[in-house]
N, C-alpha and C. Protein backbone atom coordinates (compact mmCIF):
# COMPACT_ATOMS: atom_id res chain seq x y z
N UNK A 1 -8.99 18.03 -17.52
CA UNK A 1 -9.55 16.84 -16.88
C UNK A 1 -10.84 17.23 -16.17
N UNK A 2 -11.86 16.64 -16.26
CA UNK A 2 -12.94 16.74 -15.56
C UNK A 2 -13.37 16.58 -13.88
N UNK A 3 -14.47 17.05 -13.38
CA UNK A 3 -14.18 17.30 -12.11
C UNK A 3 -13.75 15.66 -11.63
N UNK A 4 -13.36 15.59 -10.43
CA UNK A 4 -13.36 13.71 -10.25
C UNK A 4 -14.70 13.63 -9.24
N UNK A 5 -15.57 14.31 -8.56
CA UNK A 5 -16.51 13.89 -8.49
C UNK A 5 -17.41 13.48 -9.40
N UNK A 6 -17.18 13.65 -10.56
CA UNK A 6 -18.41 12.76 -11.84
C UNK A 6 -17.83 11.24 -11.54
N UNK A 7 -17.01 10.70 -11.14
CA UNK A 7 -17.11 9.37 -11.35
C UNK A 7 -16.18 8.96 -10.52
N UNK A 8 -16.74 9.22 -9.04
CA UNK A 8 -15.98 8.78 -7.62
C UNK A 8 -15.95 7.12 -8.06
N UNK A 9 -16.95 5.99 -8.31
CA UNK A 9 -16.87 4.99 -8.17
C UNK A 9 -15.49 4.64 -9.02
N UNK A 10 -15.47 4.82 -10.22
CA UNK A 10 -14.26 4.28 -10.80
C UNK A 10 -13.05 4.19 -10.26
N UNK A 11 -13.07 6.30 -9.81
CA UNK A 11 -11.57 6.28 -8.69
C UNK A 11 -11.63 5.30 -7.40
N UNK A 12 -12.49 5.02 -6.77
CA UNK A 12 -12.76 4.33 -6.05
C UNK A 12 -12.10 2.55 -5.92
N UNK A 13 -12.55 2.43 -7.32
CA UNK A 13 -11.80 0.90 -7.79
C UNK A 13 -10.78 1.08 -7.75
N UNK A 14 -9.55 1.99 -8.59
CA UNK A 14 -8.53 2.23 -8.96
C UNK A 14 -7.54 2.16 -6.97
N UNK A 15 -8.26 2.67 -6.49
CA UNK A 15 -7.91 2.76 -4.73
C UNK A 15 -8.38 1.39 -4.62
N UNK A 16 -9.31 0.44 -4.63
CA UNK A 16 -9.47 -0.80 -4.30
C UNK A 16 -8.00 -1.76 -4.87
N UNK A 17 -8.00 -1.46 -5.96
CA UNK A 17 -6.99 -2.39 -6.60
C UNK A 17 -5.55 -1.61 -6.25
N UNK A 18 -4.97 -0.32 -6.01
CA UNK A 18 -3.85 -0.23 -5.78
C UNK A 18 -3.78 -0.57 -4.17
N UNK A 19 -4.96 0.02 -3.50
CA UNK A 19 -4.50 -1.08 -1.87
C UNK A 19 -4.50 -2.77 -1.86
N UNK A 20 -5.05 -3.50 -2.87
CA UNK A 20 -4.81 -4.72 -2.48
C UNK A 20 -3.43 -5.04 -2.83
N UNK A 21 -2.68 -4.60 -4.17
CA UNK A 21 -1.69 -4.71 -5.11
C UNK A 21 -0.40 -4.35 -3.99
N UNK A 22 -0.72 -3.26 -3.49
CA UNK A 22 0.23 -3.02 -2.34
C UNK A 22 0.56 -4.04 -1.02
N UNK A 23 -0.24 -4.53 -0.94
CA UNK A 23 -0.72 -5.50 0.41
C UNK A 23 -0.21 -6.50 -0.17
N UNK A 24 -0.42 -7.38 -1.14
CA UNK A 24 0.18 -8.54 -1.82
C UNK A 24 1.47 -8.30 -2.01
N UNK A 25 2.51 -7.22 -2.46
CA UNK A 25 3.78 -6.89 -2.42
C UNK A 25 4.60 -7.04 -0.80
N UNK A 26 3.95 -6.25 0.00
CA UNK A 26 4.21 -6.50 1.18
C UNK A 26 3.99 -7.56 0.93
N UNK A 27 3.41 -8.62 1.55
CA UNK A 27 2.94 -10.34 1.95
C UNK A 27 3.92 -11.29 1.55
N UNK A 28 4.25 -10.77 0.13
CA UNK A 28 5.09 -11.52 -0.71
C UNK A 28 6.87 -11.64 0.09
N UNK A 29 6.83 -10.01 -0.02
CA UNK A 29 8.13 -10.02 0.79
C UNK A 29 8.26 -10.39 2.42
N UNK A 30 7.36 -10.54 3.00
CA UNK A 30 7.27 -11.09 4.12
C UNK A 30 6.90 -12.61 4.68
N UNK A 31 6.51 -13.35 3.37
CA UNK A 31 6.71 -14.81 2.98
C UNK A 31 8.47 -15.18 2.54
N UNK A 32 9.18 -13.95 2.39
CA UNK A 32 10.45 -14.36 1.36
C UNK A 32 11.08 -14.31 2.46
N UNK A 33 10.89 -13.52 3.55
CA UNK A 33 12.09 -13.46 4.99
C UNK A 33 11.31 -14.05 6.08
N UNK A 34 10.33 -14.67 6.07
CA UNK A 34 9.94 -15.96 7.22
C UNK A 34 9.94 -16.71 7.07
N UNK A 35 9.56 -18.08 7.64
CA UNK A 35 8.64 -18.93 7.37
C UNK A 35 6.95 -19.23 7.77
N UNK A 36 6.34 -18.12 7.41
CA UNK A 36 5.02 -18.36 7.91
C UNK A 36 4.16 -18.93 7.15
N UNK A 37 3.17 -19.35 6.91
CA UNK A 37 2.62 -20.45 6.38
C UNK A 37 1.35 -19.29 5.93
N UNK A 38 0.85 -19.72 4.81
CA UNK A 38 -0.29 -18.61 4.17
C UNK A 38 -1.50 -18.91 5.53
N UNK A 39 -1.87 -20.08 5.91
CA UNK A 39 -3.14 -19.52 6.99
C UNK A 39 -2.43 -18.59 7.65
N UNK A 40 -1.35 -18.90 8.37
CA UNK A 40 -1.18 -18.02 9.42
C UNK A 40 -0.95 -16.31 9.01
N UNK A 41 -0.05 -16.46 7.98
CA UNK A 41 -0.25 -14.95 7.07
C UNK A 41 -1.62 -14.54 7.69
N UNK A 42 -2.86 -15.52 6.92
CA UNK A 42 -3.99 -14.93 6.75
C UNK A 42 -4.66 -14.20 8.02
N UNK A 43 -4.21 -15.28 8.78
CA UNK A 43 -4.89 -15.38 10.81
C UNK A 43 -4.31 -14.22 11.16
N UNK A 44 -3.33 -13.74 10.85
CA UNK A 44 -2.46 -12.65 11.55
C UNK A 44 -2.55 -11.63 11.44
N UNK A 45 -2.06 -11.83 10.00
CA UNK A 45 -2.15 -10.04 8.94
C UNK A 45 -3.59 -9.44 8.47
N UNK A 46 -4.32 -10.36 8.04
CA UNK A 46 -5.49 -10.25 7.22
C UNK A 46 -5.08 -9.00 5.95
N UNK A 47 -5.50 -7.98 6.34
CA UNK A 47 -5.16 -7.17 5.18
C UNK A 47 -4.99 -5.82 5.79
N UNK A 48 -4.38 -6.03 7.17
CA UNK A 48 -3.77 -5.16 7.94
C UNK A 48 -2.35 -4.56 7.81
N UNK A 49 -2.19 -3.64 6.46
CA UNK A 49 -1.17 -2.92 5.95
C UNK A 49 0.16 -2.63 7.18
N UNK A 50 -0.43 -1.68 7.98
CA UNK A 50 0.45 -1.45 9.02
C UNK A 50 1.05 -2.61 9.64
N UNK A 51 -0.01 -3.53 10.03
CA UNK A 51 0.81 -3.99 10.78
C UNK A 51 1.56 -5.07 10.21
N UNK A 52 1.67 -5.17 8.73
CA UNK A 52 2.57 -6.24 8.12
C UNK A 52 4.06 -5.52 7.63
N UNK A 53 3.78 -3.94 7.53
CA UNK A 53 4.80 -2.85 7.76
C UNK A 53 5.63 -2.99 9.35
N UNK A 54 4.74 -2.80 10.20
CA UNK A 54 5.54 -2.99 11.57
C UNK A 54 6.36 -4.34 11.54
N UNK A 55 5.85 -5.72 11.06
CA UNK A 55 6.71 -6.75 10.78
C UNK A 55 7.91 -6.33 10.10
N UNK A 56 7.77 -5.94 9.02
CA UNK A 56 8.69 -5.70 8.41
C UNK A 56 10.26 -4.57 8.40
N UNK A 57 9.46 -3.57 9.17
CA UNK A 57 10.23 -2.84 9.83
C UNK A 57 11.31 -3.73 10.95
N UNK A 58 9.96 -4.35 12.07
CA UNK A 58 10.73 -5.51 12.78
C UNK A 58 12.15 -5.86 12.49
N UNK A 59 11.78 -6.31 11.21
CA UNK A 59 13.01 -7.54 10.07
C UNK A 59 13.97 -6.75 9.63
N UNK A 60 14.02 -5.41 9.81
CA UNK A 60 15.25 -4.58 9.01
C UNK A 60 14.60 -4.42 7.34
N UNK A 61 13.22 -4.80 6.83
CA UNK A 61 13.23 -5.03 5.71
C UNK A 61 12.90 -3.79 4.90
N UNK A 62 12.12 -2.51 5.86
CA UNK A 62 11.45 -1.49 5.27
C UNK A 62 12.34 -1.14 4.04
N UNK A 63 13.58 -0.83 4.33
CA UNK A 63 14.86 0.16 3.66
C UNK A 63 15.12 -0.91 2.34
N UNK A 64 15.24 -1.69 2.71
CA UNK A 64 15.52 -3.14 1.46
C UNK A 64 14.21 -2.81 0.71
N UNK A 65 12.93 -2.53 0.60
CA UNK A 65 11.93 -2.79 -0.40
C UNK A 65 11.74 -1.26 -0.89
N UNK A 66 12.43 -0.15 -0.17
CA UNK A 66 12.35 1.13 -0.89
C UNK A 66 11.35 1.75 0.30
N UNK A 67 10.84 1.28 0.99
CA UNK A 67 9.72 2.41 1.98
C UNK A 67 10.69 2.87 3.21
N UNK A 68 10.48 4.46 3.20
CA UNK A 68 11.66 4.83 4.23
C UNK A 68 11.68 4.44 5.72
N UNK A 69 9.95 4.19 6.14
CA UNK A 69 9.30 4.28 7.56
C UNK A 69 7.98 3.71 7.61
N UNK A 70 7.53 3.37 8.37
CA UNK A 70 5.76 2.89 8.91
C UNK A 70 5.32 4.45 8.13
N UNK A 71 3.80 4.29 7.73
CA UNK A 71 3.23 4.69 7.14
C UNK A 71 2.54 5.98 7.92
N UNK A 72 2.35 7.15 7.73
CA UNK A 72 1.70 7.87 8.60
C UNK A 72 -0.11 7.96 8.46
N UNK A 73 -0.53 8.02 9.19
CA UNK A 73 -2.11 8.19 8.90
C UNK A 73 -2.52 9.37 8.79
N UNK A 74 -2.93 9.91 7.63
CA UNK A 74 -3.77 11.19 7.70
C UNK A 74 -4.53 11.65 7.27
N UNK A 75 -5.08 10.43 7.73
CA UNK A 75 -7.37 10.74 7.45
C UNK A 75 -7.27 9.26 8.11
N UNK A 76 -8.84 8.77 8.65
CA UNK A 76 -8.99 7.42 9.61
C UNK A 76 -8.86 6.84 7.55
N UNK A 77 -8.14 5.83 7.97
CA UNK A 77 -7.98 4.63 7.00
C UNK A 77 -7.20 5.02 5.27
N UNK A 78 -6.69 5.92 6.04
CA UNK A 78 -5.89 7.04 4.96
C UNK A 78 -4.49 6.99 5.14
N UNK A 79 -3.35 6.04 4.84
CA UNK A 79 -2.18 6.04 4.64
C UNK A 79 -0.79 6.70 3.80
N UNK A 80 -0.05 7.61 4.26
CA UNK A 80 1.15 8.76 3.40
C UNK A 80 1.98 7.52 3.65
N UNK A 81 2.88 7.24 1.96
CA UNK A 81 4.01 6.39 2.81
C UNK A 81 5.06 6.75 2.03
N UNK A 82 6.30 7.23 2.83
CA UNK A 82 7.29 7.95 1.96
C UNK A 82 8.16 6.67 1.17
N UNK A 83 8.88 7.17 0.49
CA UNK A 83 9.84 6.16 -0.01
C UNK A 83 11.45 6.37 0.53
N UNK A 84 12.28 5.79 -0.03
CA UNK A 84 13.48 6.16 0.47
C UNK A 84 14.23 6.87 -0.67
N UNK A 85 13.79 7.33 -1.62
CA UNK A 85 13.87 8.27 -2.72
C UNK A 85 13.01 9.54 -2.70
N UNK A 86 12.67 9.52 -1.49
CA UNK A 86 11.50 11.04 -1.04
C UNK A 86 10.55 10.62 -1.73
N UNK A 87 9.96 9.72 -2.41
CA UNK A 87 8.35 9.83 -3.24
C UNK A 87 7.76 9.79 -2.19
N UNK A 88 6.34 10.71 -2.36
CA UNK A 88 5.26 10.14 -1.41
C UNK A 88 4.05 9.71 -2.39
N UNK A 89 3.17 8.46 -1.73
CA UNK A 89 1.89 8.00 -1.61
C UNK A 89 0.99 7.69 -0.90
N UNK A 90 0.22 7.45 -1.68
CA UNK A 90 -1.01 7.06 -0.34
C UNK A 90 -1.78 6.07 -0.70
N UNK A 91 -2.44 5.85 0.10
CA UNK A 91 -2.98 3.98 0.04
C UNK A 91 -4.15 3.74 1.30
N UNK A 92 -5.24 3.55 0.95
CA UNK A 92 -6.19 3.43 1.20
C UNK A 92 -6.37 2.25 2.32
N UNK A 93 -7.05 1.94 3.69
CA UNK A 93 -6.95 0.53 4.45
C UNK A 93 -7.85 0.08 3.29
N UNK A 94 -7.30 -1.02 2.88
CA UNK A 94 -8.25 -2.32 1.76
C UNK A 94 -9.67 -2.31 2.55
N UNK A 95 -9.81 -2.82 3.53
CA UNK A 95 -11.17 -3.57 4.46
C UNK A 95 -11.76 -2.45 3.77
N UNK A 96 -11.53 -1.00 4.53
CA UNK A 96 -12.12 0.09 4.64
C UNK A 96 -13.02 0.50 3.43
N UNK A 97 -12.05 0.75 2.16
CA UNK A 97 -11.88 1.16 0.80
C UNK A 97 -13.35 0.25 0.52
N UNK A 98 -12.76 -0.86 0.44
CA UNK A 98 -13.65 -1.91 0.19
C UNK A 98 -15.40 -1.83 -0.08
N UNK A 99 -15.30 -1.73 1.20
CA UNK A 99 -17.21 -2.03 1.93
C UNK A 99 -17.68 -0.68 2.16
N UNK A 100 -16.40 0.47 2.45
CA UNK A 100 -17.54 1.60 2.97
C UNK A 100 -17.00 2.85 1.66
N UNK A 101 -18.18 3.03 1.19
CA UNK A 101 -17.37 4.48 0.33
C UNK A 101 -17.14 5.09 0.77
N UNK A 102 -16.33 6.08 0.30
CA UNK A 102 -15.49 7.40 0.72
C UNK A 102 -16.76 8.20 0.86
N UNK A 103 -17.24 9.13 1.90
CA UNK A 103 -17.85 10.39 1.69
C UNK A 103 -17.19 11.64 1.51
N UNK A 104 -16.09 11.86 1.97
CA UNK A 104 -15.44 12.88 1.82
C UNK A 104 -14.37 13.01 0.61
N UNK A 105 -13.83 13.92 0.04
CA UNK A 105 -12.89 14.60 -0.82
C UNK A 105 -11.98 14.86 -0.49
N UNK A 106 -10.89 14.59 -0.96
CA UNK A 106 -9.35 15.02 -0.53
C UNK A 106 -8.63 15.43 -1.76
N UNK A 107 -7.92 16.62 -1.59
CA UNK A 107 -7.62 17.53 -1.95
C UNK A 107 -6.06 16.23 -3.50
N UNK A 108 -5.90 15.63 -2.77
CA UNK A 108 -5.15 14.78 -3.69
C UNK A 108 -5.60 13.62 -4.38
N UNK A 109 -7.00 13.40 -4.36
CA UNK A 109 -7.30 12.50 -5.38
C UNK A 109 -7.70 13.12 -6.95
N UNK A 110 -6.55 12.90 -7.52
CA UNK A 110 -7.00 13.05 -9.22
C UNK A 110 -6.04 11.89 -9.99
N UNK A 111 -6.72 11.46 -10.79
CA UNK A 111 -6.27 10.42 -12.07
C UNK A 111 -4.18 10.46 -11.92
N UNK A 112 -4.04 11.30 -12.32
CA UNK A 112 -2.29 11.93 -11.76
C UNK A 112 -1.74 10.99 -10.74
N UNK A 113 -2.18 11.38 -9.65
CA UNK A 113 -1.87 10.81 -8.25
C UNK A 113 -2.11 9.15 -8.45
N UNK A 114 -3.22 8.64 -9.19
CA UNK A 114 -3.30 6.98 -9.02
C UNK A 114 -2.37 6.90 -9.73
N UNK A 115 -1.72 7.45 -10.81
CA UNK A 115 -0.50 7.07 -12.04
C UNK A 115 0.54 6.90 -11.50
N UNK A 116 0.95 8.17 -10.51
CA UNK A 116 2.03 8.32 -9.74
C UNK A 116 2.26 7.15 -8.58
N UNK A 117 0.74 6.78 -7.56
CA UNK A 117 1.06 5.67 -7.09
C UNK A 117 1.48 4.46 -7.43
N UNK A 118 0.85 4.36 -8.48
CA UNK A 118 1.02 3.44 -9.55
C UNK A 118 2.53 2.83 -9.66
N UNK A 119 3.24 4.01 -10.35
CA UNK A 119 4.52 3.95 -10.71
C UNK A 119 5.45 3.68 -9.29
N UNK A 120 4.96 4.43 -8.68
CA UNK A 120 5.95 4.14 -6.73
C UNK A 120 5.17 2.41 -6.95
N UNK A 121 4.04 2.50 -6.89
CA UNK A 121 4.38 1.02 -6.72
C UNK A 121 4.69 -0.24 -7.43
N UNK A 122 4.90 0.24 -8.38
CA UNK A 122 6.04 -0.68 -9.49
C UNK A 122 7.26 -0.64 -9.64
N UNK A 123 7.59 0.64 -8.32
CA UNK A 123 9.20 0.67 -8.30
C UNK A 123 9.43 -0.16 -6.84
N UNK A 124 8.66 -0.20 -6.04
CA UNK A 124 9.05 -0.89 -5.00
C UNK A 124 8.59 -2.54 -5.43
N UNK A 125 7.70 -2.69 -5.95
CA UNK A 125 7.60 -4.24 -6.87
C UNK A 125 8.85 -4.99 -7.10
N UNK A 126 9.55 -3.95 -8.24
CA UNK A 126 10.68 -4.14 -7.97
C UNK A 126 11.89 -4.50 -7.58
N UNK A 127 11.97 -3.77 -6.40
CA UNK A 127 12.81 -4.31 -5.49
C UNK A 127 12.78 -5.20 -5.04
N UNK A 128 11.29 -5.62 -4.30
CA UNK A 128 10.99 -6.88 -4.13
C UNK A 128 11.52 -7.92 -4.69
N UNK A 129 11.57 -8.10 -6.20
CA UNK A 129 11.79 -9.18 -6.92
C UNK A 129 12.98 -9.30 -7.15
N UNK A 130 13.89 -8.32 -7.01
CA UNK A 130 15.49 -8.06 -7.31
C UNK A 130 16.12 -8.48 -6.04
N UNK A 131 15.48 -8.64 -4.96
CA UNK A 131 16.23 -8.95 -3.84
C UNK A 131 16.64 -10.61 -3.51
N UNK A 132 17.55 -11.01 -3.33
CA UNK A 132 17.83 -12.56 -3.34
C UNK A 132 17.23 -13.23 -1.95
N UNK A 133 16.97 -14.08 -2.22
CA UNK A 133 16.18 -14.97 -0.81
C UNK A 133 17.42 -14.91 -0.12
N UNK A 134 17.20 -15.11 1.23
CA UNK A 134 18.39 -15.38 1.92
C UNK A 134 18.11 -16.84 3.02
């Protein structure tokens, strides 16, 4: 595989679209155990990962969608989030990802790792959808 600095922008997208994809999973499941109304979603959460995790934690829901715990930070806008099957990933703040490029390199971005997030996050998708409204 080639170095991944030849073509930061692409990886770049691939992190744009798995942090929004993630954020919409959350949202979804946190529309399925409230009643909050999409403005207020919007007014509240915006595309503030954590803190729609801290809701959810709140709710008893973390363990139900497969994430073991709140997310740890380790880099500013740099999210580890274990699963409850030991996977780990990581996930980018959306805003962040977004508007400001990455200048720096981290030792775990290669093509691999977006596959792998990928797959964690089509297993917690998942769950999501397997779980019955209550």
């Amino acid at each position: 595989m080639s170095d991944i600095t030849e073509d930061e922008p692409r990886f770049r997208s691939y992190y744009i679209l798995l942090s929004y994809a993630f954020e919409l999973m959350l949202k979804s499941r946190l529309v399925m155990v409230t009643n909050i109304s999409e403005d207020e979603l919007i007014k509240i959460y915006g595309h503030d990962v954590k803190k729609i995790l801290q809701k959810l934690k709140d709710l008893n829901e973390l363990k139900n969608i497969g994430i073991k715990d709140l997310p740890e930070v380790i880099k500013q806008y740099i999210y580890k989030i274990e699963t409850t099957d030991s996977k780990i990933f990581y996930i980018y703040d959306f805003t962040n990802i977004r508007y400001y490029p990455k200048e720096d390199k981290d030792s775990w971005e290669t093509a691999n790792i977006i596959l792998c997030t990928a797959d964690i996050m089509l297993s917690i998708s998942n769950k999501i959808r397997a779980i019955e409204v209550k």
